[in-house]
Protein backbone atom coordinates (compact mmCIF):
# COMPACT_ATOMS: atom_id res chain seq x y z
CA UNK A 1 0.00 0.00 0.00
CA UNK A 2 2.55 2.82 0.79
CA UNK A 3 4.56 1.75 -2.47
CA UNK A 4 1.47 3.76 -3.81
CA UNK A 5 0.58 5.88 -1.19
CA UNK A 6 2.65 9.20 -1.48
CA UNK A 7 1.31 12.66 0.54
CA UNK A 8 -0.29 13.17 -3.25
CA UNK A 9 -2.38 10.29 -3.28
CA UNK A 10 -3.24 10.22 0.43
CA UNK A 11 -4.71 13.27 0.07
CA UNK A 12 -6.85 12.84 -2.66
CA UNK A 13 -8.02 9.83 -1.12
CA UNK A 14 -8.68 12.21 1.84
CA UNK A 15 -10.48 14.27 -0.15
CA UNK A 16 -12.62 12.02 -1.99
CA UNK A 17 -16.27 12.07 -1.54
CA UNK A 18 -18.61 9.31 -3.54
CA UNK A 19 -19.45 10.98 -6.66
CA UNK A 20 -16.45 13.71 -7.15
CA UNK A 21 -14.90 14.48 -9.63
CA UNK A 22 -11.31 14.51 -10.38
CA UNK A 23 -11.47 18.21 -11.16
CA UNK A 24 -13.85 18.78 -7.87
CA UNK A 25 -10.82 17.06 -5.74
CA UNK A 26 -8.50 19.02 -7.60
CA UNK A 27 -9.91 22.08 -6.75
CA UNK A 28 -10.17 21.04 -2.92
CA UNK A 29 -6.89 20.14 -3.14
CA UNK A 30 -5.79 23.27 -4.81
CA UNK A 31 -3.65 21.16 -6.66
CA UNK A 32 -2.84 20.59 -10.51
CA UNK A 33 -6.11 18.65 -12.41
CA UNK A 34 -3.05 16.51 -14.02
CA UNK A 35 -0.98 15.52 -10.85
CA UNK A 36 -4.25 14.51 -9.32
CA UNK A 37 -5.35 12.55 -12.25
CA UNK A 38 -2.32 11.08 -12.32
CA UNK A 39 -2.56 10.11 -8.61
CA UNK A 40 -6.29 8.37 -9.23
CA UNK A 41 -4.95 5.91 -12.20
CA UNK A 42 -2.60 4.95 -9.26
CA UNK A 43 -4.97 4.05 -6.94
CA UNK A 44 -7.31 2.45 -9.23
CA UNK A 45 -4.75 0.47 -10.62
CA UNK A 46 -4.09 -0.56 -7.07
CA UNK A 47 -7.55 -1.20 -6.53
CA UNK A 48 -7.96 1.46 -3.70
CA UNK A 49 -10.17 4.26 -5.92
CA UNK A 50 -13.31 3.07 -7.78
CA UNK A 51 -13.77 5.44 -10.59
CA UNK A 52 -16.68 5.43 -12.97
CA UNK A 53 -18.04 8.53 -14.33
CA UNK A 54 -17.36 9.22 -10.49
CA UNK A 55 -15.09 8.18 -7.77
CA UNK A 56 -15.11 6.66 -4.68
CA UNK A 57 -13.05 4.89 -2.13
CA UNK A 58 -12.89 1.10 -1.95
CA UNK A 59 -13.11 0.68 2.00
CA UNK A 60 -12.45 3.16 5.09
CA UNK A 61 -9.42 1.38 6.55
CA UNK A 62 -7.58 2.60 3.17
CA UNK A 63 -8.91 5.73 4.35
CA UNK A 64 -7.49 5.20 7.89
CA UNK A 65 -4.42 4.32 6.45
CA UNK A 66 -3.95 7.48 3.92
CA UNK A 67 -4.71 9.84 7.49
CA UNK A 68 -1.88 8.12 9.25
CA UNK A 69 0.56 8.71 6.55
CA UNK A 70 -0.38 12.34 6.34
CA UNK A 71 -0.39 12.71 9.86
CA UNK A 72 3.25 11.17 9.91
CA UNK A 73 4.60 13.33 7.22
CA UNK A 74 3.19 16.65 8.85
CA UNK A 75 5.11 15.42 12.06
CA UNK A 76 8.44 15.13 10.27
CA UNK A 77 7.70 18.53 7.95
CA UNK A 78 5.22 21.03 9.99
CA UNK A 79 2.68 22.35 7.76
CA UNK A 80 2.53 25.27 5.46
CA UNK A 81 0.44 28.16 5.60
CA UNK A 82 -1.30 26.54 2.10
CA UNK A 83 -1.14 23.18 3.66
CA UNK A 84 -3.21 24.48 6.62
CA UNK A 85 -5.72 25.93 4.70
CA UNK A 86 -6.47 21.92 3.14
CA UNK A 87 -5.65 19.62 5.94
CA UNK A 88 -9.31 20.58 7.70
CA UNK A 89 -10.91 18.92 4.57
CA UNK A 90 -9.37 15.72 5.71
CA UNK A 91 -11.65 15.27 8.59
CA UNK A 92 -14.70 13.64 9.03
CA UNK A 93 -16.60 16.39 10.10
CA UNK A 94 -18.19 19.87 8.84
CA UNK A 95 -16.93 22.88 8.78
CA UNK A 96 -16.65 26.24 7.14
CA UNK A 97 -14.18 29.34 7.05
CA UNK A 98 -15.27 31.90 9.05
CA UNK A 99 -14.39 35.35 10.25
CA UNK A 100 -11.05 36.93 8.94
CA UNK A 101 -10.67 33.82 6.75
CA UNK A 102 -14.41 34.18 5.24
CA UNK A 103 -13.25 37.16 3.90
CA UNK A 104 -10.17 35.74 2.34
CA UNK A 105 -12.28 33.50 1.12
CA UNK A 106 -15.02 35.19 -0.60
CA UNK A 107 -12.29 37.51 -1.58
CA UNK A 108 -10.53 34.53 -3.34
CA UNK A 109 -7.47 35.54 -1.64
CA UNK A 110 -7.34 39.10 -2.58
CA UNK A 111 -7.94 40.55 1.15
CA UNK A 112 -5.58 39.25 3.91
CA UNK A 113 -5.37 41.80 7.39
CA UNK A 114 -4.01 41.05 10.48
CA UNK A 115 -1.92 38.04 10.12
CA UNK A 116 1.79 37.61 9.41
CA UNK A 117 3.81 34.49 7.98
CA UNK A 118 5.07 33.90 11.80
CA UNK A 119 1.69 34.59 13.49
CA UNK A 120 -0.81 33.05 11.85
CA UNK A 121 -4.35 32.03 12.80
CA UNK A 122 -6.89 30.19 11.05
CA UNK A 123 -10.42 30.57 11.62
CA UNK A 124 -13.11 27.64 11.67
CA UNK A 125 -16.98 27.28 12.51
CA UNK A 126 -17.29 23.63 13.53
CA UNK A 127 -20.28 22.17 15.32
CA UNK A 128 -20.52 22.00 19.05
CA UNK A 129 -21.03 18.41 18.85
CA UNK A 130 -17.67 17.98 16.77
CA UNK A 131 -15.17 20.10 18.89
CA UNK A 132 -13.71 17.35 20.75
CA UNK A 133 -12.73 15.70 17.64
CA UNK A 134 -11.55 18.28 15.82
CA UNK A 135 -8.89 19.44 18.48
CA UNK A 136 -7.72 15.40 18.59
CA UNK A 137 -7.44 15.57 14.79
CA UNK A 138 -5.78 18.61 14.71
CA UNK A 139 -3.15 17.34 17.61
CA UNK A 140 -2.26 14.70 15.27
CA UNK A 141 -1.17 16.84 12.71
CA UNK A 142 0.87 19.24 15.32
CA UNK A 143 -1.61 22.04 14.74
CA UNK A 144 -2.72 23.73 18.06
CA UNK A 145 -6.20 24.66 18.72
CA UNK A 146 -7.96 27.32 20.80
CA UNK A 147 -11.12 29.03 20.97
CA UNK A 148 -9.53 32.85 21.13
CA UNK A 149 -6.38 33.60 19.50
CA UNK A 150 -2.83 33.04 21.40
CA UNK A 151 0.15 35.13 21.41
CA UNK A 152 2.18 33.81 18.94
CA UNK A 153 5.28 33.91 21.13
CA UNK A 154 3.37 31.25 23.34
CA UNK A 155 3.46 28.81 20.34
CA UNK A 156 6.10 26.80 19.01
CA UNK A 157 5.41 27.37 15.60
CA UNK A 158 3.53 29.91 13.65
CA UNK A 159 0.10 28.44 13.09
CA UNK A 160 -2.89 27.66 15.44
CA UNK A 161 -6.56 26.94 14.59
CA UNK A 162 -9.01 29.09 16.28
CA UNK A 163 -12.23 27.06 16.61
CA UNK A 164 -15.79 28.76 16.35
CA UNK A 165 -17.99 25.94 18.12
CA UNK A 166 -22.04 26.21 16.36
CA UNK A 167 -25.47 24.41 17.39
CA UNK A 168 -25.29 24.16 13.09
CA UNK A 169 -23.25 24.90 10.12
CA UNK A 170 -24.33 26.78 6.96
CA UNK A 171 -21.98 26.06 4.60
CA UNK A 172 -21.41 27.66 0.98
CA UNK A 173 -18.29 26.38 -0.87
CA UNK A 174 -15.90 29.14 -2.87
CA UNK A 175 -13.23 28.28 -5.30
CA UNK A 176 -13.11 24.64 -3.41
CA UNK A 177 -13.38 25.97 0.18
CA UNK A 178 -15.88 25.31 2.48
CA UNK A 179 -17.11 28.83 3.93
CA UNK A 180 -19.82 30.80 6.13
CA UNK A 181 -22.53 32.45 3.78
CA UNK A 182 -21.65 35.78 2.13
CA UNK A 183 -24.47 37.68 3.85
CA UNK A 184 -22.65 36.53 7.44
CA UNK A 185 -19.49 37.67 5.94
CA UNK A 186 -20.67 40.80 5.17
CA UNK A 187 -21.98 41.54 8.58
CA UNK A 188 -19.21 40.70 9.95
CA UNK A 189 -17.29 43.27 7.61
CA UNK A 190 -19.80 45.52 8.83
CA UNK A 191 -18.95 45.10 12.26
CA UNK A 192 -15.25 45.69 11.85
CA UNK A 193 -15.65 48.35 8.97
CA UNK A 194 -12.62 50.39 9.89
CA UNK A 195 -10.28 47.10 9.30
CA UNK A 196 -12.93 45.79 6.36
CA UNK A 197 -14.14 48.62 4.23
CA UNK A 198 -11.68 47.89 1.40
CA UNK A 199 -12.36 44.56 1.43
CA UNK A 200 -16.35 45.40 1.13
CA UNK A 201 -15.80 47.83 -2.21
CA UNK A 202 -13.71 44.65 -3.06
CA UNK A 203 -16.81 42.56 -2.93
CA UNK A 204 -18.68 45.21 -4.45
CA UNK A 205 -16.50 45.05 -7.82
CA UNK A 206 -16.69 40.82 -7.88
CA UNK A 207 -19.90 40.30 -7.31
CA UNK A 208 -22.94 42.27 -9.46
CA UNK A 209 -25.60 40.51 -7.12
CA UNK A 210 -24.38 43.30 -3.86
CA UNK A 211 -24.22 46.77 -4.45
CA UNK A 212 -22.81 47.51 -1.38
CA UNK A 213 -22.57 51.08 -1.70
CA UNK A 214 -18.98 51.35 -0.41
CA UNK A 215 -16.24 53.06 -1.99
CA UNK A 216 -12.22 53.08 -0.79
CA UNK A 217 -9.50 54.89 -2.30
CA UNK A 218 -6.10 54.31 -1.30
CA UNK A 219 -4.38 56.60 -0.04
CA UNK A 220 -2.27 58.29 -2.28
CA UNK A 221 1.49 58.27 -1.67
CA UNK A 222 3.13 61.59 -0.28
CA UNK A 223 5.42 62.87 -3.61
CA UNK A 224 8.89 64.01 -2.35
């Protein structure tokens, strides 16, 4: 099994859900349509990936086994910022993107605020019911979790997961990422509109559906 199972094909098998497609895991992924098609022939061949019209996963101990591995090779390599963003989608459990990184989200990247490449938090909504599991899954992975955001000199490395526990999740899905409704975004843009009103005329311009009203104009930069 682990002559075939490299952190590529792990994760897609991660990833899968019955019915994807190879350019819906892909996208999840964030990851080349190619590498990952090239990473299901694989898996079929090895009888671990079903796929017609649609794929699926043979059994849930190859599942088991594709976590471990992924878990093992984010113990000997910590995780990347990008890597962060991808490992929640290899739980078993909802969630969506919420707060600062709803906006990145519905942004499709173009608004980050408040977060540096040594201090950075990611933001989740997970159910109430879930929240146990989701910090053990997390631990495996050497990700630390908290429900309010840590100093980052109290953490050995630069990332931590800031949980958001729900009763439920509403989830709407954005260039592959699971995420809080835009209408929730926005309000919370609202709320914070000093640190969010470019980010709102952003949303403005990419989406026709809004008309926001809001305008921002950078500042203009002092001549000498």
């Amino acid at each position: 099994m682990h002559e075939v199972l490299d952190d590529t094909a792990a994760q897609v098998i991660l990833t899968i859900e019955s019915g994807d497609s190879i350019r819906r895991v892909a996208q999840h992924l964030q990851t080349p349509y190619e590498t990952v098609r090239q990473a299901v022939n694989r898996l079929e061949d090895a009888g671990y990936v079903r796929y017609d019209d649609s794929l699926s996963v043979v059994d849930e101990s190859v599942r088991d086994a594709a976590r471990e591995l992924v878990a093992a090779s984010a113990g000997v390599s910590p995780p990347s910022i990008e890597e962060a963003y991808v490992i929640p989608q290899f739980g078993d459990w909802p969630f969506a993107f919420t707060r600062i990184d709803a906006v990145y989200v519905w942004t499709q990247g173009g608004y980050q605020v408040g977060r540096e490449p040594d201090d950075y938090p990611l933001f989740l909504a997970v159910r109430e019911q879930d929240v146990d599991a989701w910090e053990a899954f997390f631990e495996s992975f050497g990700l630390p979790t908290a429900f309010e955001r840590q100093p980052g000199d109290d953490l050995d490395g630069p990332l931590q997961i800031l949980l958001e526990p729900r009763p439920s999740l509403d989830i709407e899905h954005v260039v592959g990422y699971p995420v809080i409704p835009r209408t929730e975004t926005i309000e919370y843009m609202r709320e914070n509109y000093a640190q969010f009103q470019s980010a709102l005329a952003m949303l403005d311009r990419m989406y026709d559906d809004l008309n926001l009203g809001v305008t921002y104009r950078e500042t203009e930069r002092a001549q000498p």
